[in-house]
PDB file of N, CA and C in Angstrom:
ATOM      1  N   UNK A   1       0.818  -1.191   0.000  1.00  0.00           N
ATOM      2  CA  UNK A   1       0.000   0.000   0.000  1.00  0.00           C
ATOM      3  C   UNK A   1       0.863   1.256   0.000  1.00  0.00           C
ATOM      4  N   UNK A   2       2.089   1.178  -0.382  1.00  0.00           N
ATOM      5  CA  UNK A   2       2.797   1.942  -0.114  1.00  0.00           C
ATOM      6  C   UNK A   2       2.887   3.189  -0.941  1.00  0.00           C
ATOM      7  N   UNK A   3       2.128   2.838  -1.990  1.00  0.00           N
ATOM      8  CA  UNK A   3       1.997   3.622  -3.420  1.00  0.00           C
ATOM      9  C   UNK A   3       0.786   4.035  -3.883  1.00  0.00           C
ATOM     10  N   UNK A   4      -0.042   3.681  -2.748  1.00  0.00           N
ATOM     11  CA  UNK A   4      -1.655   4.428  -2.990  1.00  0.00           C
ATOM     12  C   UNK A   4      -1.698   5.593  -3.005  1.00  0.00           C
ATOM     13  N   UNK A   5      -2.925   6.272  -3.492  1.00  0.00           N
ATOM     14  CA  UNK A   5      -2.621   7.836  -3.218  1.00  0.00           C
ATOM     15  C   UNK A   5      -2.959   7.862  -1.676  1.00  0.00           C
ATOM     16  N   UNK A   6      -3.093   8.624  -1.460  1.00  0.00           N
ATOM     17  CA  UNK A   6      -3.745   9.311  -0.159  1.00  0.00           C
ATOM     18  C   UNK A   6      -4.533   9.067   0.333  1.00  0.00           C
ATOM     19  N   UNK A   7      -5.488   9.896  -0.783  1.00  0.00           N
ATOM     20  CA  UNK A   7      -7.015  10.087  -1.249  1.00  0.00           C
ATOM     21  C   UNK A   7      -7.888   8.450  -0.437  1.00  0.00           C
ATOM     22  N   UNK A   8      -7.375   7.591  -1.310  1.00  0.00           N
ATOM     23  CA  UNK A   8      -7.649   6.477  -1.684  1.00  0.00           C
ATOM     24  C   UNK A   8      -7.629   5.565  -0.044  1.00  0.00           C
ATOM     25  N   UNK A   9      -6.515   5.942   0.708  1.00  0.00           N
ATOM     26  CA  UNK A   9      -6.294   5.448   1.932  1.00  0.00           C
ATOM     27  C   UNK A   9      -7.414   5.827   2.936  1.00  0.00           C
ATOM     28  N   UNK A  10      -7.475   7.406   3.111  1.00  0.00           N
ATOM     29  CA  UNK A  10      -8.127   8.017   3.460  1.00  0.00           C
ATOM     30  C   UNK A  10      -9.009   7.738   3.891  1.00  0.00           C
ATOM     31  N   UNK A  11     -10.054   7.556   2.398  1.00  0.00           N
ATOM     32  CA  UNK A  11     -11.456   6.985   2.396  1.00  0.00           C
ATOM     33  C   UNK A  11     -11.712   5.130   2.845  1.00  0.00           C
ATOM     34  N   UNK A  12     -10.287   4.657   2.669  1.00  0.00           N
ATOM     35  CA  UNK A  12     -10.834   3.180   3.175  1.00  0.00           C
ATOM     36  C   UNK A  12     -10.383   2.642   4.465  1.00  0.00           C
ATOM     37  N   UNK A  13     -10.201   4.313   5.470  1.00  0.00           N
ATOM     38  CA  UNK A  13     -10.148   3.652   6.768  1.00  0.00           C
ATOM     39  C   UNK A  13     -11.766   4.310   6.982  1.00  0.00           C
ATOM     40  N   UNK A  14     -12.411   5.206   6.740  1.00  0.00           N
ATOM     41  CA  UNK A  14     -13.730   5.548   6.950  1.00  0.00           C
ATOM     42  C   UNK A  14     -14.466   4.639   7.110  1.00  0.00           C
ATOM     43  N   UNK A  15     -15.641   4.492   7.930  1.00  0.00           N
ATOM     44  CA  UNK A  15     -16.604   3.874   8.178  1.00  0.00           C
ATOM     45  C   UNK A  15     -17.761   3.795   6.432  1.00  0.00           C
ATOM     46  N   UNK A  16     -17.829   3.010   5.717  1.00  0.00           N
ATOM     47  CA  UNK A  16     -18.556   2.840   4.928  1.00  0.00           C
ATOM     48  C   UNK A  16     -19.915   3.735   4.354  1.00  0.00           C
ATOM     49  N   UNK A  17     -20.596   3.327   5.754  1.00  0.00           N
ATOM     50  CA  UNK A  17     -21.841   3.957   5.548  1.00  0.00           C
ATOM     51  C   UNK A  17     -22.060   5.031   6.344  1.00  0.00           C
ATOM     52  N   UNK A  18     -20.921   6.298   6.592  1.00  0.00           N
ATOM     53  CA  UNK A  18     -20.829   7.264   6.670  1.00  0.00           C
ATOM     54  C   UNK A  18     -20.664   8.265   5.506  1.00  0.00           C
ATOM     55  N   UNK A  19     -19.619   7.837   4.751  1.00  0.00           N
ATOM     56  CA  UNK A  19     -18.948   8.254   3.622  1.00  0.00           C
ATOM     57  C   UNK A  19     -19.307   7.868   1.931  1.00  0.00           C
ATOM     58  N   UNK A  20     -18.819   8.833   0.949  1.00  0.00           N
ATOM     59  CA  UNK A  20     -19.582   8.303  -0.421  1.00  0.00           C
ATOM     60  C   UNK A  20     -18.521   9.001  -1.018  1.00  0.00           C
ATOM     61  N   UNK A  21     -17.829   8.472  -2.394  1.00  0.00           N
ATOM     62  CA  UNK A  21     -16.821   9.308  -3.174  1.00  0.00           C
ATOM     63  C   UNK A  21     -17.647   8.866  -4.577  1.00  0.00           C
ATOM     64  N   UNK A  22     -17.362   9.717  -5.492  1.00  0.00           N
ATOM     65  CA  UNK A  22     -17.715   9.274  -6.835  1.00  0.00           C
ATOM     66  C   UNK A  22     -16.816  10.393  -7.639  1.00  0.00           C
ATOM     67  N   UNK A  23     -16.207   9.406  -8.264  1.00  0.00           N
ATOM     68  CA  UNK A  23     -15.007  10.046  -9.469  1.00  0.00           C
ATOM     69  C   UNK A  23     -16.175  11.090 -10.402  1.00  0.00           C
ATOM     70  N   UNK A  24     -15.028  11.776 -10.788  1.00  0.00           N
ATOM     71  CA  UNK A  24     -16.044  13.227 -11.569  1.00  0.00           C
ATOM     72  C   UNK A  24     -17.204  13.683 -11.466  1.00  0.00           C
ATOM     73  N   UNK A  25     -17.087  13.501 -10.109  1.00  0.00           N
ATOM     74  CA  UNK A  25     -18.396  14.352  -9.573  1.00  0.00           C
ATOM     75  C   UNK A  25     -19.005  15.911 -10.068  1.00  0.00           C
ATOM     76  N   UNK A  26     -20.394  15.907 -10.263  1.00  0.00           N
ATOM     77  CA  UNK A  26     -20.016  17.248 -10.551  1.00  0.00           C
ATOM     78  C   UNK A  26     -21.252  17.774 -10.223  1.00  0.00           C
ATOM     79  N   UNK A  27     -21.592  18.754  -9.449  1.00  0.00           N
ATOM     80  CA  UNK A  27     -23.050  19.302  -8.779  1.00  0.00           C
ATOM     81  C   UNK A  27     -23.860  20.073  -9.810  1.00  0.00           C
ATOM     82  N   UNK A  28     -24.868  19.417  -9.414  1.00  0.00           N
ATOM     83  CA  UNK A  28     -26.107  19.925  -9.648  1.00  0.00           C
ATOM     84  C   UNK A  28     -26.632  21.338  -9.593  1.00  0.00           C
ATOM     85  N   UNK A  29     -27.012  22.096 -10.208  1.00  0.00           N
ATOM     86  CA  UNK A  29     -27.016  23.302 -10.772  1.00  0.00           C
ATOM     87  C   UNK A  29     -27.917  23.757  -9.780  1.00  0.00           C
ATOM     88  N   UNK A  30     -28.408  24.785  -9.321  1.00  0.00           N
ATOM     89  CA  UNK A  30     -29.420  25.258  -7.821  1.00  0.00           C
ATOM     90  C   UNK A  30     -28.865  24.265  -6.607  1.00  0.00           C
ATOM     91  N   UNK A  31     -28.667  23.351  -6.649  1.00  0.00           N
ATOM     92  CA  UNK A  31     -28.077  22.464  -5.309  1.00  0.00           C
ATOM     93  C   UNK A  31     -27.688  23.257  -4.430  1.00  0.00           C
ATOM     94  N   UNK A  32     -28.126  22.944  -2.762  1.00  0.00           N
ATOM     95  CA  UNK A  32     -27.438  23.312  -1.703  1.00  0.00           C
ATOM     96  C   UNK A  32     -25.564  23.197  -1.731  1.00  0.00           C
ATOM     97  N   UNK A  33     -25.384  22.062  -2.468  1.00  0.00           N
ATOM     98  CA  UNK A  33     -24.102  21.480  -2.564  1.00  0.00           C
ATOM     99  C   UNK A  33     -23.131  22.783  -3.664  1.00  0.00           C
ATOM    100  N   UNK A  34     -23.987  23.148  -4.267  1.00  0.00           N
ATOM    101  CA  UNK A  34     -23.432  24.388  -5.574  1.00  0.00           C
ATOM    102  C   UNK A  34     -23.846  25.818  -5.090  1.00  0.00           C
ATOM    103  N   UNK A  35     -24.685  25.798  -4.326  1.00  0.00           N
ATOM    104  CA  UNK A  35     -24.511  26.932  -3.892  1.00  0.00           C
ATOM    105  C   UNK A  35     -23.545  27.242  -2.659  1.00  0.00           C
ATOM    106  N   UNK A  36     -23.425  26.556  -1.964  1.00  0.00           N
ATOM    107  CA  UNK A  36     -21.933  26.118  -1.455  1.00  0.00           C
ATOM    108  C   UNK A  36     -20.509  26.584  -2.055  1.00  0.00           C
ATOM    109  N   UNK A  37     -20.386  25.974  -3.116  1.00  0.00           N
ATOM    110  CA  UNK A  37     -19.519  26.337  -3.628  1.00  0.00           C
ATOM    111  C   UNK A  37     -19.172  27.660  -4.839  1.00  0.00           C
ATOM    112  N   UNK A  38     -20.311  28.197  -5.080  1.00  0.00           N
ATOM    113  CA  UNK A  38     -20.530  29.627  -5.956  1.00  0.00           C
ATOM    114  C   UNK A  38     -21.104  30.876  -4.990  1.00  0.00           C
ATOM    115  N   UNK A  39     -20.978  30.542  -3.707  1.00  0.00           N
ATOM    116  CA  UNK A  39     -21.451  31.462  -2.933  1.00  0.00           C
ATOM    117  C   UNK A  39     -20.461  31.500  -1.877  1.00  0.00           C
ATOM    118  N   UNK A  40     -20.101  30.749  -1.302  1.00  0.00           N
ATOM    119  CA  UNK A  40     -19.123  30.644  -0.058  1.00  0.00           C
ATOM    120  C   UNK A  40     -17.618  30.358  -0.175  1.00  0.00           C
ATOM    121  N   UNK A  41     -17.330  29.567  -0.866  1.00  0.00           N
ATOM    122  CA  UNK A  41     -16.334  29.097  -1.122  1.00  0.00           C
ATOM    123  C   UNK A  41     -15.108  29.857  -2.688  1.00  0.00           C
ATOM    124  N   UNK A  42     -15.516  30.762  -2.456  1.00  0.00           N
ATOM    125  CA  UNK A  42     -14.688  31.303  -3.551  1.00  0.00           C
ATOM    126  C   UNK A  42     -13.572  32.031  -2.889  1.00  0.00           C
ATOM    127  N   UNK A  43     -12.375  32.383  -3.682  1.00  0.00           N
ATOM    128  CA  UNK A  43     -10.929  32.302  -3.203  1.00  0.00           C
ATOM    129  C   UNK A  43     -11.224  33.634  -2.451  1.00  0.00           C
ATOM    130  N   UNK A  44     -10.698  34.217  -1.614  1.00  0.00           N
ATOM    131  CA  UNK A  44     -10.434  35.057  -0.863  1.00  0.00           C
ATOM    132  C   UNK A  44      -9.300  36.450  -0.507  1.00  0.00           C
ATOM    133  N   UNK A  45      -8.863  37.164  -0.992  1.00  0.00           N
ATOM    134  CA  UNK A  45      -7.681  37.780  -0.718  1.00  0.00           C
ATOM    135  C   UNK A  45      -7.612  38.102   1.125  1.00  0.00           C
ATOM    136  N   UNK A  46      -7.650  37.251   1.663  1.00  0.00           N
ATOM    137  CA  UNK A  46      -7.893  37.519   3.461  1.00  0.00           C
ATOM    138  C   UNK A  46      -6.891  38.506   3.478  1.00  0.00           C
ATOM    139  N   UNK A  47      -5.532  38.573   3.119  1.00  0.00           N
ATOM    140  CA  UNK A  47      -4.395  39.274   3.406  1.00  0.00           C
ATOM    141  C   UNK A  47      -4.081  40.629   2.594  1.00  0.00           C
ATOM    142  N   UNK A  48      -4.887  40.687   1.656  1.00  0.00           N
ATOM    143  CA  UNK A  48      -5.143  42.321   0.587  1.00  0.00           C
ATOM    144  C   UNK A  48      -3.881  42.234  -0.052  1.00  0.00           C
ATOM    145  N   UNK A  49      -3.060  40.855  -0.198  1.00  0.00           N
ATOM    146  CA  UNK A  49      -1.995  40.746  -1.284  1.00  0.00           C
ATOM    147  C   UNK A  49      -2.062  41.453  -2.604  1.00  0.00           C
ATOM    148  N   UNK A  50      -3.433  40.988  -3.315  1.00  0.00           N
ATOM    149  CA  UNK A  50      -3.461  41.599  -4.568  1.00  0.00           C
ATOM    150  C   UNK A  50      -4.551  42.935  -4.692  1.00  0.00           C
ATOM    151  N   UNK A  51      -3.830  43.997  -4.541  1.00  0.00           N
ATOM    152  CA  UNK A  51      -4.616  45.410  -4.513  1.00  0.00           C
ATOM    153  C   UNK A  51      -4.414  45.766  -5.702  1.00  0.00           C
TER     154      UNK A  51
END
């Protein structure tokens, strides 16, 4: 196992039926899950680096 990714390890010490991965995932358009990520999650200048 020495050459697994990470990723891959990661998820198969998790409890099963806690957890769900699916390769090329990709959200659903109005989704709680997409608005998530087009509302909250966008990059940030916290530090005003780029003025």
């Amino acid at each position: 196992m020495a050459q697994a990714l990470t990723e891959t390890y990661a998820y198969a010490t998790l409890p099963r039926n806690q957890v769900r991965w699916e390769y090329m995932y990709t959200l659903e358009a109005g989704s709680p899950e997409a608005l998530l990520y087009t509302d909250f999650l966008k990059p940030r200048d916290w530090l005003g680096l780029n003025k």
